[in-house]
C-alpha atoms as a PDB file:
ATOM      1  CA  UNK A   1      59.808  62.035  14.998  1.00  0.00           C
ATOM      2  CA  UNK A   2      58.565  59.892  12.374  1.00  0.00           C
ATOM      3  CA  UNK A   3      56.706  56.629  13.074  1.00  0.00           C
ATOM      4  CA  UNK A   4      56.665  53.492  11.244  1.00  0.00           C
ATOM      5  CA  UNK A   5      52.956  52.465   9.763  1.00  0.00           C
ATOM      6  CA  UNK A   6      52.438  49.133   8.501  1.00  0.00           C
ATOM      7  CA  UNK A   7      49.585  47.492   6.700  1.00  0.00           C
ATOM      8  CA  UNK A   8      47.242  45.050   7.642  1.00  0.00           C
ATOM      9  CA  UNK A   9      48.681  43.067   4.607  1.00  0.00           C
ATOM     10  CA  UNK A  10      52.616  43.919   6.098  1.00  0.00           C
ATOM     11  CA  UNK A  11      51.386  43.375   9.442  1.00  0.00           C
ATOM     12  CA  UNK A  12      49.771  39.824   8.612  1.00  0.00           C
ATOM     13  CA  UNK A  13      52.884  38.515   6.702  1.00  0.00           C
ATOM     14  CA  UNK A  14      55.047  39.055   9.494  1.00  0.00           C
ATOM     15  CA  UNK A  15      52.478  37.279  11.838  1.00  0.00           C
ATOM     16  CA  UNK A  16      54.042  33.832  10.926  1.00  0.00           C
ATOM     17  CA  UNK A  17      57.919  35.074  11.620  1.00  0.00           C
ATOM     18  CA  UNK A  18      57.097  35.974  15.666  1.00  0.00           C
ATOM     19  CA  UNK A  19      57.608  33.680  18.080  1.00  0.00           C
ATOM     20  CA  UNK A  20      54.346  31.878  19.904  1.00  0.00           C
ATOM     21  CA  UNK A  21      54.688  34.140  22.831  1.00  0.00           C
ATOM     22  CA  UNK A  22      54.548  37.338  20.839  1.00  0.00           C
ATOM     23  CA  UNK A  23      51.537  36.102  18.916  1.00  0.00           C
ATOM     24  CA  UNK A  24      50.053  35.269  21.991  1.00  0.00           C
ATOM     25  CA  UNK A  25      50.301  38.605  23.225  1.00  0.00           C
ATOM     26  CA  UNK A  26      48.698  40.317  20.081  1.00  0.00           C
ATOM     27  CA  UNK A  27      46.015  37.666  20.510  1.00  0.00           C
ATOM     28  CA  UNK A  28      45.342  39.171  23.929  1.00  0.00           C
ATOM     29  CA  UNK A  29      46.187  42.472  23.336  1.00  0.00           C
ATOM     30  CA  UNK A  30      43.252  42.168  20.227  1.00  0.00           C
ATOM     31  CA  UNK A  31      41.087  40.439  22.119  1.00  0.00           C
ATOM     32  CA  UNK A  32      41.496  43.272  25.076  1.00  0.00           C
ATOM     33  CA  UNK A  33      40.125  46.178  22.008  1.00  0.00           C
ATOM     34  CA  UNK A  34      36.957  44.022  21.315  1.00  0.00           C
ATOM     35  CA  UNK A  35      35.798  43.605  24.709  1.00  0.00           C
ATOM     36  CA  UNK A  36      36.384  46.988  25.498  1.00  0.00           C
ATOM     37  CA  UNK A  37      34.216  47.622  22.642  1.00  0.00           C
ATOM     38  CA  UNK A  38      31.600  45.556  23.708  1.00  0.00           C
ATOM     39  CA  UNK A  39      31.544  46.867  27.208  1.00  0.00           C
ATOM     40  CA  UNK A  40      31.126  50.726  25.714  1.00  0.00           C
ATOM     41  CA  UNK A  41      28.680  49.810  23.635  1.00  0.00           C
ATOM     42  CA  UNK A  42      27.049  48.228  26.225  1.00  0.00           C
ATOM     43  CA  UNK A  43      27.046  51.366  28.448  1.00  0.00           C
ATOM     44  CA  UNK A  44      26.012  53.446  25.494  1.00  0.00           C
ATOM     45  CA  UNK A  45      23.108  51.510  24.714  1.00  0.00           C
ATOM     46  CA  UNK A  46      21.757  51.445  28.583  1.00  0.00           C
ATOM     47  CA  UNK A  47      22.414  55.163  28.836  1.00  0.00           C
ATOM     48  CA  UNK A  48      20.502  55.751  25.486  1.00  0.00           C
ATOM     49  CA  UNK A  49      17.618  53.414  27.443  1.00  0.00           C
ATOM     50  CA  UNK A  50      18.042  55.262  30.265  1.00  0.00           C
ATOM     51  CA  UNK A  51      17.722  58.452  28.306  1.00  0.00           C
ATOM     52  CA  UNK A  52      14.628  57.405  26.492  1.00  0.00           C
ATOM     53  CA  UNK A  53      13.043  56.525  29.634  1.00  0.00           C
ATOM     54  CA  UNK A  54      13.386  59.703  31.277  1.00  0.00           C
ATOM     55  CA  UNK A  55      12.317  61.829  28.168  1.00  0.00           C
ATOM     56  CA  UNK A  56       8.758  59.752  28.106  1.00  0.00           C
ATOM     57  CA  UNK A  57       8.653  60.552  31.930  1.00  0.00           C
ATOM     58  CA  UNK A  58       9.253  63.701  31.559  1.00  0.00           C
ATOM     59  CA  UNK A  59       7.204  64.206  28.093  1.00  0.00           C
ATOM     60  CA  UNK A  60       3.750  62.619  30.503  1.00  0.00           C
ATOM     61  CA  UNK A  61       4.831  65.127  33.346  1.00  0.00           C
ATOM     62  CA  UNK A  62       4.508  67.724  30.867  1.00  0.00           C
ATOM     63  CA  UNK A  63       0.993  66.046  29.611  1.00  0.00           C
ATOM     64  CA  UNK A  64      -0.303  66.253  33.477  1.00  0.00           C
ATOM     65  CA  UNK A  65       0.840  69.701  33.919  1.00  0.00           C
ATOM     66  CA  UNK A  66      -1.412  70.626  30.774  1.00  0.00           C
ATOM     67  CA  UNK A  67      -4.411  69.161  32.282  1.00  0.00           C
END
C-alpha cells in the first residue's frame, strides 16, 4: 500500500481551503506533539539530574572506601 506524502509547502496551501473546525483540530492535534515534547524532555533532563547525582554519590562512596 502506498501512502500519500505531502509537503510542508502542499500541506500549508491547503490550510486555507479546510473548514474552521478542521483547522482547529490540527491546531490541537500540533499543539498535543509540542507538549508532549516538552514533558519528555522534561523527564529526560530530571533523570539525567538524577543520574548525575547518584554517580557523585557513588564516585565519594568509592573515595571513603579508599581511605
Amino acid at each position: 500500500m502506498n501512502e500519500a506524502t505531502m509537503s510542508t509547502s502542499e500541506i500549508l496551501e491547503q490550510l486555507p481551503k479546510l473548514s474552521r473546525k478542521e483547522r482547529r483540530e490540527i491546531l490541537n492535534r500540533l499543539i498535543e506533539l509540542d507538549e508532549d515534547a516538552e514533558i519528555l524532555e522534561e523527564r529526560r533532563r530530571l533523570a539525567d539530574a538524577s543520574f548525575l547525582m547518584l554517580d557523585a554519590m557513588e564516585a565519594e562512596d568509592a573515595e571513603r572506601e579508599t581511605r
